[in-house]
N, C-alpha and C. Protein backbone atom coordinates (compact mmCIF):
# COMPACT_ATOMS: atom_id res chain seq x y z
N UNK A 1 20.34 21.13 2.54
CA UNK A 1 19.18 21.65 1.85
C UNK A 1 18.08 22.06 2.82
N UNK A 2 18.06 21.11 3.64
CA UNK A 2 16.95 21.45 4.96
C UNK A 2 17.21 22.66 5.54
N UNK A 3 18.55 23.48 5.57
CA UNK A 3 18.80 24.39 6.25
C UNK A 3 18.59 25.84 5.52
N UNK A 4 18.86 25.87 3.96
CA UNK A 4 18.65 26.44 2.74
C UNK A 4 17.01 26.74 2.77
N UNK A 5 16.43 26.05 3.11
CA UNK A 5 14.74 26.29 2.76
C UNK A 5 14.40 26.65 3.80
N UNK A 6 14.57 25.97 5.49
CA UNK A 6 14.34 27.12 6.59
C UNK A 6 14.81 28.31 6.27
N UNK A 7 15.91 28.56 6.45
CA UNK A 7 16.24 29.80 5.72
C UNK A 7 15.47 30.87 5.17
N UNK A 8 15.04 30.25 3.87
CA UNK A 8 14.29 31.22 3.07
C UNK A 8 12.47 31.29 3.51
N UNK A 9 12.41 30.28 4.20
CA UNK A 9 11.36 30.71 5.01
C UNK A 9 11.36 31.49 5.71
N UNK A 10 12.22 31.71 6.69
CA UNK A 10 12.47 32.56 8.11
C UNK A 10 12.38 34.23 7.28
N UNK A 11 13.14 34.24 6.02
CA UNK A 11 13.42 35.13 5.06
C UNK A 11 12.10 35.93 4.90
N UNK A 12 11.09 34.95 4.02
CA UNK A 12 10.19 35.57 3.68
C UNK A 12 8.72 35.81 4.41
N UNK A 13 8.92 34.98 5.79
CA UNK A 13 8.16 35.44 6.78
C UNK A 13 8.90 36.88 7.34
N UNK A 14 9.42 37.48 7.66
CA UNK A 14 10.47 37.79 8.35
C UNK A 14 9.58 39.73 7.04
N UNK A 15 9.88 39.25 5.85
CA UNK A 15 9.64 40.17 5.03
C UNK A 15 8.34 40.55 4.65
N UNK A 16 7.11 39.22 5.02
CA UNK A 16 5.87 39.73 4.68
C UNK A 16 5.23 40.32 6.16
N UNK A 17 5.87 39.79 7.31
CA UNK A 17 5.14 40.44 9.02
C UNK A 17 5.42 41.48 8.64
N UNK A 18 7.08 42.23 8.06
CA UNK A 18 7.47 43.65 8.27
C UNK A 18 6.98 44.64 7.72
N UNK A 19 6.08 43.84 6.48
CA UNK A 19 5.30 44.52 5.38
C UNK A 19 3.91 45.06 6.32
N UNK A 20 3.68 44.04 6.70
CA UNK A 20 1.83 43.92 7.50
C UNK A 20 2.37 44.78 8.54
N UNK A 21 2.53 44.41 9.29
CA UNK A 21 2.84 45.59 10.37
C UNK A 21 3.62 46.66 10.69
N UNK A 22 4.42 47.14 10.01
CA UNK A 22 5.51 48.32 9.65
C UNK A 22 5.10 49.36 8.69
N UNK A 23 4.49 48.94 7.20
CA UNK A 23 4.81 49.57 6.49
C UNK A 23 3.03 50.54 6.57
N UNK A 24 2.78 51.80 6.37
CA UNK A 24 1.66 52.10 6.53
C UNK A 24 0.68 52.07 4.98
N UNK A 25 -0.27 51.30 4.98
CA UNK A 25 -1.64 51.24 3.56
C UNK A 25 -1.52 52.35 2.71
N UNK A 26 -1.45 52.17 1.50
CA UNK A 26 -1.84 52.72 0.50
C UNK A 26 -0.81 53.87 0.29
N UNK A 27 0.31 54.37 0.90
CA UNK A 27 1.09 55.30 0.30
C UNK A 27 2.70 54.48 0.26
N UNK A 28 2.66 52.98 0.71
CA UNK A 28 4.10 52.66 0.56
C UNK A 28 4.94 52.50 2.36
N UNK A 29 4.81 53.89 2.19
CA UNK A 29 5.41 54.38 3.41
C UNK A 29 7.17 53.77 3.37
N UNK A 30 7.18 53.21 4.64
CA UNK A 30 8.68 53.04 4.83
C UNK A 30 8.82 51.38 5.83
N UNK A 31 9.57 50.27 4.91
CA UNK A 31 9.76 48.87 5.17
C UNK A 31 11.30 48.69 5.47
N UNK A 32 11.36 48.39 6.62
CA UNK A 32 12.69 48.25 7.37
C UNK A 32 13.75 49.48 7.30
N UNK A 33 13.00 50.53 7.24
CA UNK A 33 14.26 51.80 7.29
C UNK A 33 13.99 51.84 6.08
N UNK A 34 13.25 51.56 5.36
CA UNK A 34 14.11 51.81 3.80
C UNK A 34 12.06 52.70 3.15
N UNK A 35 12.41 53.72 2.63
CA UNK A 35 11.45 54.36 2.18
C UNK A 35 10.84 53.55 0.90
N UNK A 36 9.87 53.30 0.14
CA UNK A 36 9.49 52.59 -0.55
C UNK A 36 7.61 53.20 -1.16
N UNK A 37 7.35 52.65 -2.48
CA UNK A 37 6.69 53.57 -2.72
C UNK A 37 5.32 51.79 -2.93
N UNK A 38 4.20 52.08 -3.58
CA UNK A 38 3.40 50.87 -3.22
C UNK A 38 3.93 50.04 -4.42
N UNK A 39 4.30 49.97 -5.38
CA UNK A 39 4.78 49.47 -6.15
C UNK A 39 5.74 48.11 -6.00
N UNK A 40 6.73 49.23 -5.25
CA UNK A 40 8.06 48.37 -4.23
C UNK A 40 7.75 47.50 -3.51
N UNK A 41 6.40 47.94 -2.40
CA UNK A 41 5.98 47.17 -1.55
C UNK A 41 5.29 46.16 -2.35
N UNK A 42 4.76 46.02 -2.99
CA UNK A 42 3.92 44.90 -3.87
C UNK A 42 5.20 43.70 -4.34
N UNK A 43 6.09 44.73 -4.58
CA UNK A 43 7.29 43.35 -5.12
C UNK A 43 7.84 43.21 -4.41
N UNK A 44 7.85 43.37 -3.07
CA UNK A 44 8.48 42.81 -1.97
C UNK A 44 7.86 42.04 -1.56
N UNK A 45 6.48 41.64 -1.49
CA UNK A 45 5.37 41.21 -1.14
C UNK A 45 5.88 39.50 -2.22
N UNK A 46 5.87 40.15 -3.43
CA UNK A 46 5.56 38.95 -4.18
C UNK A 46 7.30 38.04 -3.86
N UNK A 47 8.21 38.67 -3.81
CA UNK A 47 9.43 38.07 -3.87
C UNK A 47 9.33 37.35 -2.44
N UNK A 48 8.54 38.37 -1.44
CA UNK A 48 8.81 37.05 -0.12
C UNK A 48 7.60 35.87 -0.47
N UNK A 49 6.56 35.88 -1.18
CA UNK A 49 6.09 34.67 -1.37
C UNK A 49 6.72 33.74 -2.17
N UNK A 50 7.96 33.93 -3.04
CA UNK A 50 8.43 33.40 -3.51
C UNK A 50 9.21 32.49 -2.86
N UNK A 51 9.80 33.10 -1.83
CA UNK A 51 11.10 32.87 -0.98
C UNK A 51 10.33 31.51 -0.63
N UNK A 52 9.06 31.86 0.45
CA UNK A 52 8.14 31.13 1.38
C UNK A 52 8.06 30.05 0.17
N UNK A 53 7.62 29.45 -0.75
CA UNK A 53 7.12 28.74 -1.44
C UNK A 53 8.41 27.48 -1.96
N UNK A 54 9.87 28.44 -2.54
CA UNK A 54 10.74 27.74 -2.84
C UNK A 54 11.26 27.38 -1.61
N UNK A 55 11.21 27.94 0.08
CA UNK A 55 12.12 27.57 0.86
C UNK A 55 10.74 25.97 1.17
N UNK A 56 9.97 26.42 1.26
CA UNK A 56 8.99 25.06 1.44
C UNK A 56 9.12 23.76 0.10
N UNK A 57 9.29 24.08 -0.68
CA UNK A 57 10.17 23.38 -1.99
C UNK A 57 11.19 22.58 -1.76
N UNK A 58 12.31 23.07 -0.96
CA UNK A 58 13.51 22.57 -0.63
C UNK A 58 13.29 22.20 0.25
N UNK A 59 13.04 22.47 1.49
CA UNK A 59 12.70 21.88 3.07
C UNK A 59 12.05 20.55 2.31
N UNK A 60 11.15 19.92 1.74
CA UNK A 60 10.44 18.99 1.69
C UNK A 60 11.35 18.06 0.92
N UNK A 61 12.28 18.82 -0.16
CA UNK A 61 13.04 18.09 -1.05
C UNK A 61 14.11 17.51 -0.22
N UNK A 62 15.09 17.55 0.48
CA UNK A 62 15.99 17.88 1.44
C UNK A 62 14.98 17.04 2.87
N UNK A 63 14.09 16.96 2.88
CA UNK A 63 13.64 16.20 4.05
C UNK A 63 13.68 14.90 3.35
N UNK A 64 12.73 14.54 2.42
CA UNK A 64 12.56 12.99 1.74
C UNK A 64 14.04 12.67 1.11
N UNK A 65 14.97 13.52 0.86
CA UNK A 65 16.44 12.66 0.33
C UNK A 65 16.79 12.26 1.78
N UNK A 66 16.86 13.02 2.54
CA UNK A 66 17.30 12.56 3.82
C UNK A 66 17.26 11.30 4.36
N UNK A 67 15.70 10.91 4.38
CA UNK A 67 14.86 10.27 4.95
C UNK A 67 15.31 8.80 4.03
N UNK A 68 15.64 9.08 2.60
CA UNK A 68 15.92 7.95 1.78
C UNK A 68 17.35 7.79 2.15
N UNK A 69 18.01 8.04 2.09
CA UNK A 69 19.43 8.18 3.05
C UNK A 69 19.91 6.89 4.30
N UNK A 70 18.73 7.89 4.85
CA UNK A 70 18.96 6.91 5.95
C UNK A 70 18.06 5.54 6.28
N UNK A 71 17.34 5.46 4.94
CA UNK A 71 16.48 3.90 4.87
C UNK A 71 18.23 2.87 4.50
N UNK A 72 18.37 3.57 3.56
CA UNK A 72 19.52 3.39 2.40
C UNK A 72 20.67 2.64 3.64
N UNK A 73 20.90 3.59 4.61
CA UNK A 73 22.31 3.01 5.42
C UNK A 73 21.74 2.17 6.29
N UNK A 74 20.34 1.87 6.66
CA UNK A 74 20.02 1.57 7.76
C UNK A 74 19.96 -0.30 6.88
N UNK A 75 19.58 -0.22 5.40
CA UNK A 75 19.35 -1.71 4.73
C UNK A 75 20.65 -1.68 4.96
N UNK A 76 21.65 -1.11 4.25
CA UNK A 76 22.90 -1.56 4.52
C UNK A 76 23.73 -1.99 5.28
N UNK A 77 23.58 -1.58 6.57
CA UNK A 77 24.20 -2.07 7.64
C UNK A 77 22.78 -3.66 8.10
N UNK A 78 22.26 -3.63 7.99
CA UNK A 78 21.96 -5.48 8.22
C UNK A 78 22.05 -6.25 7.31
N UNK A 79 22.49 -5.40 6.05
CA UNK A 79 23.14 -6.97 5.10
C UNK A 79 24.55 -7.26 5.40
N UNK A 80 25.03 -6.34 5.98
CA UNK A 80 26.53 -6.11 6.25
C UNK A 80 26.28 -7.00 7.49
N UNK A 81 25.40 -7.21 8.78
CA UNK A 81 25.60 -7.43 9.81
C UNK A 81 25.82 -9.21 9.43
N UNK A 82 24.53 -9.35 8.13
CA UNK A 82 24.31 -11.31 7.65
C UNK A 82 25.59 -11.18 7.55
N UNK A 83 26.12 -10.42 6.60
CA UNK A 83 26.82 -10.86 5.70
C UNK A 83 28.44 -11.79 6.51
N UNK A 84 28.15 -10.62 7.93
CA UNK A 84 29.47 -11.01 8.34
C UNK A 84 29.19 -12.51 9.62
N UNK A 85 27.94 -13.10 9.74
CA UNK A 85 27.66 -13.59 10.60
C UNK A 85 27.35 -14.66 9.88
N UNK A 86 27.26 -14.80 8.32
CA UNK A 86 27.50 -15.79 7.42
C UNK A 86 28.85 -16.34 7.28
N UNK A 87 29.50 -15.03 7.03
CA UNK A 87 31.45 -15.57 7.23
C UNK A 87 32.04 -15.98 8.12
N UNK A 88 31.76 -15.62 9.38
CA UNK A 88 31.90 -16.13 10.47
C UNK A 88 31.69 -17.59 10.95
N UNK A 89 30.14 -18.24 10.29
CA UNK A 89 29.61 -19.42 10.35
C UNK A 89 30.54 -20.22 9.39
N UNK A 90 30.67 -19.70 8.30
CA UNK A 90 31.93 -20.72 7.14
C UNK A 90 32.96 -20.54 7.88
N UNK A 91 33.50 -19.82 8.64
CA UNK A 91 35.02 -19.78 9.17
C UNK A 91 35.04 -21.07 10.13
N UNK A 92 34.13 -21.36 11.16
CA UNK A 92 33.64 -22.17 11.98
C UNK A 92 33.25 -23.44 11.19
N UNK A 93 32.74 -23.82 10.20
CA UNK A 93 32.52 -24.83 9.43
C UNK A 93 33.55 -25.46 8.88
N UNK A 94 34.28 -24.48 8.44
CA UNK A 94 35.69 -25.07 7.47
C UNK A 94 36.83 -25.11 8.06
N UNK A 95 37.57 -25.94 8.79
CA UNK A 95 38.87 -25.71 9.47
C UNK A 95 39.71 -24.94 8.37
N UNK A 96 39.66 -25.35 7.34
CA UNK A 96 41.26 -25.38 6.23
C UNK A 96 41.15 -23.23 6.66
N UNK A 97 39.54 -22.36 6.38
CA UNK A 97 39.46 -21.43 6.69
C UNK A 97 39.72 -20.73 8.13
N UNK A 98 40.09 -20.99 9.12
CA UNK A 98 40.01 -20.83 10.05
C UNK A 98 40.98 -20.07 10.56
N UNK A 99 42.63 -20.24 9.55
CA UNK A 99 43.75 -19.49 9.76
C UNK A 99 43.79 -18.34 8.79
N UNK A 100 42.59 -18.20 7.88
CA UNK A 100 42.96 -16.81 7.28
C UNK A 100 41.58 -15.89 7.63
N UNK A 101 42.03 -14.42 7.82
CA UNK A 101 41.10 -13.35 8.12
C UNK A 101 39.95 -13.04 7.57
């Protein structure tokens, strides 16, 4: 997901610089090779703020699952670490346990 929302960032930066500096004021002109009238340019305008907004959407969404993730494996592996350093201590306590795994 983190990679999905860079993405569409890179996207819609990528589409509003080409706008600002490429395309010439008030007649449209022409945005990446492609002729376009002001209209076009306005909804190109609005679709890369879209992009920018949902890729910042996901980047943040996709950062905090992450982040819970790895709280998630990180509790898990030290109950796992007791858990086995508890069994270990009964293996050592209990002879009769001592011959099974």
């Amino acid at each position: 997901m983190v990679i999905l929302g860079l993405g569409l960032l890179i996207l819609g930066g990528i589409a509003v610089l080409s706008a600002i500096f490429v395309s010439e004021p008030g007649s449209g002109g022409e945005l990446l090779g492609f002729d376009v009238t002001t209209l076009e340019s306005f909804l190109v305008g609005v679709a890369a703020g879209a992009a920018i907004l949902w890729g910042f959407t996901i980047l943040k969404w996709g950062t905090r699952r992450s982040i819970a993730h790895r709280r998630e494996r990180k509790e898990l592996n030290k109950l796992n670490e007791k858990l086995e350093r508890v069994e270990s201590e009964r293996r050592v306590d209990d002879p009769e346990r001592r011959d099974t795994p």
